[in-house]
Protein backbone atom coordinates (compact mmCIF):
# COMPACT_ATOMS: atom_id res chain seq x y z
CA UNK A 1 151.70 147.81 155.99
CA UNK A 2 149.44 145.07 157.04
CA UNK A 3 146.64 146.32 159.41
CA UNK A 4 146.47 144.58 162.78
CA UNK A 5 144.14 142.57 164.42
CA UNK A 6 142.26 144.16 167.66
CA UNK A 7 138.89 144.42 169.69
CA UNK A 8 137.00 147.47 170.36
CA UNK A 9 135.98 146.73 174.26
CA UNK A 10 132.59 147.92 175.57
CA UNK A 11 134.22 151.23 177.52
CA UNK A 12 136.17 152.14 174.24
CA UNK A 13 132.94 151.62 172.47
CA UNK A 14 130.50 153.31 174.71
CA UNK A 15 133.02 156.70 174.69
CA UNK A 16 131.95 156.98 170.91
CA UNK A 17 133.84 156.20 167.29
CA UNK A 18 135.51 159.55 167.40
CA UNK A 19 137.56 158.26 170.65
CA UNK A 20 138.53 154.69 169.23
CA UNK A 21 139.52 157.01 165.53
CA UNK A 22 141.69 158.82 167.93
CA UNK A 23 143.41 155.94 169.85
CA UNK A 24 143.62 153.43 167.13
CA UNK A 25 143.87 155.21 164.19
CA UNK A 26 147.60 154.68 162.52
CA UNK A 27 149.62 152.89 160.10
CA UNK A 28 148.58 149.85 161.49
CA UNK A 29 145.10 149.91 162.00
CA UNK A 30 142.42 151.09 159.29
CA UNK A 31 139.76 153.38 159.37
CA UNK A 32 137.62 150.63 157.84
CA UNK A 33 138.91 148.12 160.58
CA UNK A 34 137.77 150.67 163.34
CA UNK A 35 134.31 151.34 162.02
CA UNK A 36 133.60 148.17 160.98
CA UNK A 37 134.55 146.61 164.67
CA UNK A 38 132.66 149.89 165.86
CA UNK A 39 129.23 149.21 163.79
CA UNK A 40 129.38 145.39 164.80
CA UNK A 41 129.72 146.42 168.54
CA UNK A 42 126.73 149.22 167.34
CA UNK A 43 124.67 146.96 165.98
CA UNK A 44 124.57 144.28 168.64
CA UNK A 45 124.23 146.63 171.57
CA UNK A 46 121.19 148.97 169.86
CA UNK A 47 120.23 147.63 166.72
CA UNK A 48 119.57 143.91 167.37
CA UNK A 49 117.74 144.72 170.28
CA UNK A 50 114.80 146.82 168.52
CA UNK A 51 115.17 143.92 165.57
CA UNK A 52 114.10 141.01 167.97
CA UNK A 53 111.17 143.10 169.74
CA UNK A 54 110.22 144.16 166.22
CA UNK A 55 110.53 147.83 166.73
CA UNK A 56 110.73 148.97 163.10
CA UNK A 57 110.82 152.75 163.71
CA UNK A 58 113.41 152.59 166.23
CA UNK A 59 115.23 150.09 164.05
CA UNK A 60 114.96 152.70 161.55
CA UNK A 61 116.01 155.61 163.73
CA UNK A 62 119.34 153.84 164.96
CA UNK A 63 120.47 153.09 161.28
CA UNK A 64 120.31 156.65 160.73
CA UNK A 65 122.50 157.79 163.70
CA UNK A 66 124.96 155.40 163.59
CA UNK A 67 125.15 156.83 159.61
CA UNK A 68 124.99 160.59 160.92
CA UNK A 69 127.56 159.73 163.39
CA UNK A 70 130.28 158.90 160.65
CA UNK A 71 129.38 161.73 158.67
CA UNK A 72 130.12 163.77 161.53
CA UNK A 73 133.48 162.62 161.07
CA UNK A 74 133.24 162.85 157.36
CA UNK A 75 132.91 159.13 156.63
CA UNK A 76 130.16 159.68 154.14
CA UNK A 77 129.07 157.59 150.64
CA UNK A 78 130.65 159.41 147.99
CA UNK A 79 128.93 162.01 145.94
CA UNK A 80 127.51 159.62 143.39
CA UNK A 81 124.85 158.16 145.72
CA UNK A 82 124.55 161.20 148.06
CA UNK A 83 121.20 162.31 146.49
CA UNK A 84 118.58 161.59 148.86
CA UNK A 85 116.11 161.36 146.39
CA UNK A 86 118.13 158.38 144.34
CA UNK A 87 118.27 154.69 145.71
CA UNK A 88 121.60 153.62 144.38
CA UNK A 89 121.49 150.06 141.87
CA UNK A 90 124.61 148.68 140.33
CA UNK A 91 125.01 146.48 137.39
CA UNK A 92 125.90 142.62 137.95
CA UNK A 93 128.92 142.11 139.38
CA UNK A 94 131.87 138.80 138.48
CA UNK A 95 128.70 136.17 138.85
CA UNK A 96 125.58 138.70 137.58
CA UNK A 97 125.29 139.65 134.24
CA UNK A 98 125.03 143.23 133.23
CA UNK A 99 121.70 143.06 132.16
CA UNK A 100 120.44 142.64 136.28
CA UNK A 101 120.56 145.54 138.69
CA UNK A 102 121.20 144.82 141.96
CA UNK A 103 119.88 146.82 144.91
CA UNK A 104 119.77 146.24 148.78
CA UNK A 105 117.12 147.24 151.44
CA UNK A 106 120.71 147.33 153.92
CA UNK A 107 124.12 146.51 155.04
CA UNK A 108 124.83 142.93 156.55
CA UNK A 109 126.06 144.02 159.74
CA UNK A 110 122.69 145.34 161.18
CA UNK A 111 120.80 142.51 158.60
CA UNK A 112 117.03 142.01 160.79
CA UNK A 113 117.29 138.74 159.76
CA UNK A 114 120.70 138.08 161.14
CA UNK A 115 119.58 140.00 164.48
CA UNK A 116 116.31 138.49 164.57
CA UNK A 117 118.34 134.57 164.56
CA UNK A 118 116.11 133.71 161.80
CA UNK A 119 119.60 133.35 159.48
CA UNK A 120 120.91 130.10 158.91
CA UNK A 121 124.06 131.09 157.69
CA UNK A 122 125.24 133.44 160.42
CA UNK A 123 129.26 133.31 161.01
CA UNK A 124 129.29 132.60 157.12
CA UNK A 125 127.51 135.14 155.40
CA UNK A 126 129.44 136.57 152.46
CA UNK A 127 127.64 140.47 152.32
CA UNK A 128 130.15 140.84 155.58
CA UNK A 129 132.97 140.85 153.20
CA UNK A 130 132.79 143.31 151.52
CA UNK A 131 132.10 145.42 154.36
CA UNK A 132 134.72 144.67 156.56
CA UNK A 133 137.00 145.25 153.77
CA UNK A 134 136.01 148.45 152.17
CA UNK A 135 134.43 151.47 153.92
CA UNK A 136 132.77 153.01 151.17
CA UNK A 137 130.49 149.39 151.40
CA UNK A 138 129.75 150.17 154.46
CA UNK A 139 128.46 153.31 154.65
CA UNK A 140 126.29 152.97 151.07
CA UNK A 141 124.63 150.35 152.30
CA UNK A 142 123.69 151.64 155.84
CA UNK A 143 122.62 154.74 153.78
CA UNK A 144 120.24 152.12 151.32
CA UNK A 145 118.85 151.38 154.44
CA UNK A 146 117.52 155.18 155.02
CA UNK A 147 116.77 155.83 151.56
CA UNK A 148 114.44 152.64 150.99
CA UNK A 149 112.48 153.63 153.83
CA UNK A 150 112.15 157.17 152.98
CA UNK A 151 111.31 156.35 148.92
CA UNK A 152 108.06 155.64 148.15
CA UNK A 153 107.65 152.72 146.04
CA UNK A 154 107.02 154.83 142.96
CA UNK A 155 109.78 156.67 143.45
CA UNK A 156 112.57 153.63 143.02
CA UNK A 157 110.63 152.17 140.41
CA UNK A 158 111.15 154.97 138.30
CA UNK A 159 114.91 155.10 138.64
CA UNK A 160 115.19 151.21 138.24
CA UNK A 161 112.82 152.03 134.64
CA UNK A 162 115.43 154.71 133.87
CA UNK A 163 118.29 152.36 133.49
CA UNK A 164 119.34 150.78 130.14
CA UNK A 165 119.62 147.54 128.86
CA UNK A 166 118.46 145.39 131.96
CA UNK A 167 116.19 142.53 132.33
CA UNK A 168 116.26 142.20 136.06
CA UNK A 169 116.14 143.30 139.13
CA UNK A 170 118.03 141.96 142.02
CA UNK A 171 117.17 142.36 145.91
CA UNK A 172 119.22 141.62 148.75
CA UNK A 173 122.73 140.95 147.92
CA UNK A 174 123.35 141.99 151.43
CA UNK A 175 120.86 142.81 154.38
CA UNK A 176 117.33 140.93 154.16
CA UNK A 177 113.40 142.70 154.76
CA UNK A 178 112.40 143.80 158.42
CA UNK A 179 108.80 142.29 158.03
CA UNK A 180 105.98 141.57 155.13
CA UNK A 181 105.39 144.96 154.76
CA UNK A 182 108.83 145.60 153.32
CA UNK A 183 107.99 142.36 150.67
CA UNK A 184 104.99 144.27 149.91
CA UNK A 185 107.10 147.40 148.98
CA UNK A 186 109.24 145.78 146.80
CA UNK A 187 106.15 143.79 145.39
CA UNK A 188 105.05 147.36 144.57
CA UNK A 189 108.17 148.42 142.62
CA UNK A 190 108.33 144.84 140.45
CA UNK A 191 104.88 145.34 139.54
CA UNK A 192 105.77 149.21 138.17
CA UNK A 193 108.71 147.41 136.65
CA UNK A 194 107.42 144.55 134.64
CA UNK A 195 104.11 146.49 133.62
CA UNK A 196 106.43 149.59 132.07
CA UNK A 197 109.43 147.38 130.89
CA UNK A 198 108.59 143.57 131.76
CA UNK A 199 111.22 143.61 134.49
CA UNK A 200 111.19 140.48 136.37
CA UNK A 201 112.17 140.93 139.96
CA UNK A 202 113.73 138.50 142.32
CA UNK A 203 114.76 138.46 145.99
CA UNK A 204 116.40 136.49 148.50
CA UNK A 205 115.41 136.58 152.58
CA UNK A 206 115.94 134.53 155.45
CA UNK A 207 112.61 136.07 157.27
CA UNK A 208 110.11 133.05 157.06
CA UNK A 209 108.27 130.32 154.64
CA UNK A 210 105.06 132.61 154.98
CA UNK A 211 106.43 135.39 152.79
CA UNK A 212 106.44 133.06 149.79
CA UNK A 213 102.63 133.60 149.15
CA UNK A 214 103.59 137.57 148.25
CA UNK A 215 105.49 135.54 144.79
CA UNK A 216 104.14 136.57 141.88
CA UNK A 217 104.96 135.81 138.05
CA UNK A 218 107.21 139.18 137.57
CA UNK A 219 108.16 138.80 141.68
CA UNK A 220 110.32 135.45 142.29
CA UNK A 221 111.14 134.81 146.27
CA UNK A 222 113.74 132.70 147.22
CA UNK A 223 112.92 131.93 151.00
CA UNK A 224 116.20 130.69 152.86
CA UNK A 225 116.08 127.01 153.83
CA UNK A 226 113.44 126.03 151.26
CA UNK A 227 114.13 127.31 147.87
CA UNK A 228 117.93 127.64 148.65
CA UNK A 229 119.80 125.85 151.00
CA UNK A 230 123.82 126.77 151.66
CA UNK A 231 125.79 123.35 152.31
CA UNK A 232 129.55 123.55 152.98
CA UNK A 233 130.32 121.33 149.47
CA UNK A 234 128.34 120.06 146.57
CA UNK A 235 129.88 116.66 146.89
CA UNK A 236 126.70 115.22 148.66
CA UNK A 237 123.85 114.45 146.48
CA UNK A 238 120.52 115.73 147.18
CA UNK A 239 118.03 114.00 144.34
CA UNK A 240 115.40 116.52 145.52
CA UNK A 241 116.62 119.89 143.86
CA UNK A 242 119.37 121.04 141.62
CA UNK A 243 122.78 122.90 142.56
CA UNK A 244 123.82 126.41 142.47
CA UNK A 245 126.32 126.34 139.67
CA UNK A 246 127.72 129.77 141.09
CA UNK A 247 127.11 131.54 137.79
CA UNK A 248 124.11 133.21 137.40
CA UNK A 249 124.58 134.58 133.83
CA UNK A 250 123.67 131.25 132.70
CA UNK A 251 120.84 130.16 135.27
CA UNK A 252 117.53 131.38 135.46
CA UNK A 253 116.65 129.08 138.74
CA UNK A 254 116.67 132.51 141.27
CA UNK A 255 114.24 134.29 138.72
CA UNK A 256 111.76 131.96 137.97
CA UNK A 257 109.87 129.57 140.06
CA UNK A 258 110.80 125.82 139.40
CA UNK A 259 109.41 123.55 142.32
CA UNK A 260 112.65 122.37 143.47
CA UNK A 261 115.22 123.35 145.94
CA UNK A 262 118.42 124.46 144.89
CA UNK A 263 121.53 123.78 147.24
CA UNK A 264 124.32 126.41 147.23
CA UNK A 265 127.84 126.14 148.47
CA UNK A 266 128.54 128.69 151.64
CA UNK A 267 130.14 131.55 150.16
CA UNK A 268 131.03 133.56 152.66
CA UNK A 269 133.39 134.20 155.62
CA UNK A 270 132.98 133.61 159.40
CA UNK A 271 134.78 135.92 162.39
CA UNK A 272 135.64 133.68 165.30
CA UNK A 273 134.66 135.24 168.79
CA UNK A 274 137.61 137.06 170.07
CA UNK A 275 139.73 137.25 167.01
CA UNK A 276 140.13 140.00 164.14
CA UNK A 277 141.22 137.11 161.46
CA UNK A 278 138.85 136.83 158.29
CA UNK A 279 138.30 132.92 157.29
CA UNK A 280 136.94 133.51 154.46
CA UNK A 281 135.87 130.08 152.23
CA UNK A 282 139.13 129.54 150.40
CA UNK A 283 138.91 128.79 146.35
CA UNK A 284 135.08 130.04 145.69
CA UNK A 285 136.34 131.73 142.94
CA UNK A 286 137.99 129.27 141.44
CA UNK A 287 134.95 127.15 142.29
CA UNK A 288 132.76 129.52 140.40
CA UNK A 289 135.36 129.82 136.99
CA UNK A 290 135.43 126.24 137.05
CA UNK A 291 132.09 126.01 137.16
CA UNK A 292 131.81 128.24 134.03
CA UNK A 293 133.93 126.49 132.03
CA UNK A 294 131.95 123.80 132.73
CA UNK A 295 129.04 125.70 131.46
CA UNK A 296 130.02 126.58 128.26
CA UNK A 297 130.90 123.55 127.67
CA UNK A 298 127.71 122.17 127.81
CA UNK A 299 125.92 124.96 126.61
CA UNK A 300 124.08 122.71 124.04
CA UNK A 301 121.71 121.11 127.33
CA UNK A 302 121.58 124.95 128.58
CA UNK A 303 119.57 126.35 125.63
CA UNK A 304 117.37 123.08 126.45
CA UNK A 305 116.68 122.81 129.55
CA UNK A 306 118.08 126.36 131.13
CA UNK A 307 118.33 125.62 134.51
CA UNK A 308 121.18 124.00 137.32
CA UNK A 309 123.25 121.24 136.84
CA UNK A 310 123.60 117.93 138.55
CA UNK A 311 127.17 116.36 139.77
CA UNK A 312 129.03 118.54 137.55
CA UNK A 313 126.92 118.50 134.22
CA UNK A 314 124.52 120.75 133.24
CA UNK A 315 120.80 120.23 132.81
C-alpha cells in the first residue's frame, strides 16, 4: 500500500514522537514518514536555532536526544555501525568508484549549513532523499553526527587506514561542517591519511569562501558557489569553468585543485510548504548513464587531459 501524505502539526509534535507513532502509525503511513516529518519539525524548532547563534555544544547536545529519543522506541542504526568507538565509511556508491570511502560529519535534515541559510541549494538538496525514504539513513547519519564529535581525529584516521583498496576519502555526501574548527579536524585525519597511505581527501561545504585557505595538496575543498555551482541544466554555457559530468569514476576535478569552477546540475529534490509530495529532479539518472556512455566514448581525451567535459565532449 502506498503511504499517505500528512503534516505533523506543532501540538502533535510538541506531545513527543511516541504520540504521533501511536496516532499515525498504520498501513498507510510509515514509520520513516513519521520520523522523518518528526525530525524536520525537530530540527527547525531546536536545532536551527542553536545553528544560527552558533551554539556548537548545544547543537551537539540536541542531535544526541533527538537520536536517544528514537532509540527509546527502538529506532536505532543497526548493529553494524552501533560501535561507538567506529565512525561508519562506505564504499562509492552508482557515481563513486569503489576505491573512495565516503563518510559524513551528519544527516541533511539538521545540516548547520542548511540552518545557518548559508546553503544555496535549500528545497533541492539531494542528501534529503535518502532520508526521507529510508529510516535506517536517517538514524546513521544523526548517529555520524555524535560519533565525529566524540572521535578524536586519530581515532577515524585509523579506521579510514584500515580499509582496503581505496584511494580516497570522501566528506560530506550529506550534512556540511559547523565551523573551521570542524575543517581543521578533518584536515587532521587527511594528513594521518596521505602520510600512512597517500590518501587524498576531499570535501564539499556550503559554510563560507574563507575555509578554502585550510586546502592543502592531500586536502581538496570544494566551497559551494565558487568551486561548484548547481544550475538547473547544463544547456547554458559558462566559458569560465567546466561541467560536472555526473560521474565521478572518471573525473578527478572534486579531488584536485584546478582553478576553475565547475557547474553541476541540481540533483536533488525539493518539499513544497504544506505538502508531503517528493519532486524529486526527474531523469538524473538517466542524465548521469548518458553521461557515461559519453565518457567512454571519449576515453582517448580522458587519459589526456583527465578532467570535465564541455557541451557534451570530454576534455
Amino acid at each position: 500500500m502506498i503511504a499517505k501524505n500528512f503534516i505533523i502539526n506543532a501540538d502533535e509534535a510538541g506531545r513527543g514522537l511516541k504520540y504521533i507513532l501511536n496516532k499515525y502509525l498504520s498501513d498507510e503511513v510509515t514509520a520513516t514518514k513519521i520520523i522523518y516529518q518528526y525530525s524536520v519539525y525537530y530540527n527547525n524548532i531546536f536545532v536551527a536555532p542553536a545553528a544560527k547563534k552558533n551554539n556548537k555544544s548545544l547543537y551537539i547536545n540536541l542531535i544526541k536526544q533527538l537520536v536517544a529519543e528514537l532509540n527509546s522506541l527502538n529506532y536505532t542504526i543497526s548493529s553494524k555501525y552501533a560501535d561507538k568507538n567506529k565512525i561508519a565509511a562506505k564504499k562509492g556508491n552508482f557515481k563513486i568508484e569503489d576505491t573512495t570511502v565516503i563518510i559524513n560529519v551528519g544527516a541533511a535534515v539538521t545540516c548547520p549549513s542548511k540552518n545557518k541559510g548559508l546553503c544555496k541549494v535549500c528545497g533541492l538538496c539531494y542528501a534529503e532523499n535518502a532520508e526521507r525514504q529510508y529510516l535506517n539513513s536517517l538514524i546513521y547519519r544523526l548517529t555520524q553526527t555524535i560519533k565525529f564529535y566524540s572521535l578524536p581525529a586519530e581515532a577515524i584516521a585509523q579506521q579510514l587506514c584500515r580499509r582496503r583498496n581505496i584511494k580516497f576519502i570522501r566528506w560530506n555526501e550529506s550534512g556540511d561542517v559547523f565551523d573551521a574548527q570542524d575543517l581543521l579536524k578533518i584536515r587532521q585525519v587527511a594528513e594521518i591519511c596521505y602520510n600512512k597511505k597517500g590518501l587524498i581527501t576531499y570535501l564539499y561545504t556550503a559554510a563560507g569562501k574563507h575555509l578554502k585557505k585550510y586546502q592543502t595538496l592531500y586536502f581538496k575543498i570544494n566551497i559551494s558557489g565558487q568551486d561548484y555551482i548547481a544550475t538547473p541544466n547544463l544547456e547554458d554555457k559558462h566559458a569560465d569553468g567546466l561541467y560536472c559530468c555526473g560521474v565521478c569514476k572518471f573525473c578527478l576535478w572534486c579531488k584536485f585543485e584546478f582553478g576553475l569552477p565547475c557547474y553541476v546540475k541540481y540533483h536533488g529534490s525539493g518539499k513544497p510548504a504544506g505538502t508531503g509530495n517528493d519532486l524529486r529532479s526527474a531523469g538524473i539518472k538517466y542524465y548521469h548513464t548518458f553521461i557515461q556512455f559519453n565518457y567512454y566514448y571519449n576515453y582517448e581525451y580522458l587519459i589526456k587531459y583527465g578532467v570535465g567535459y564541455r557541451g557534451g565532449v570530454a576534455l
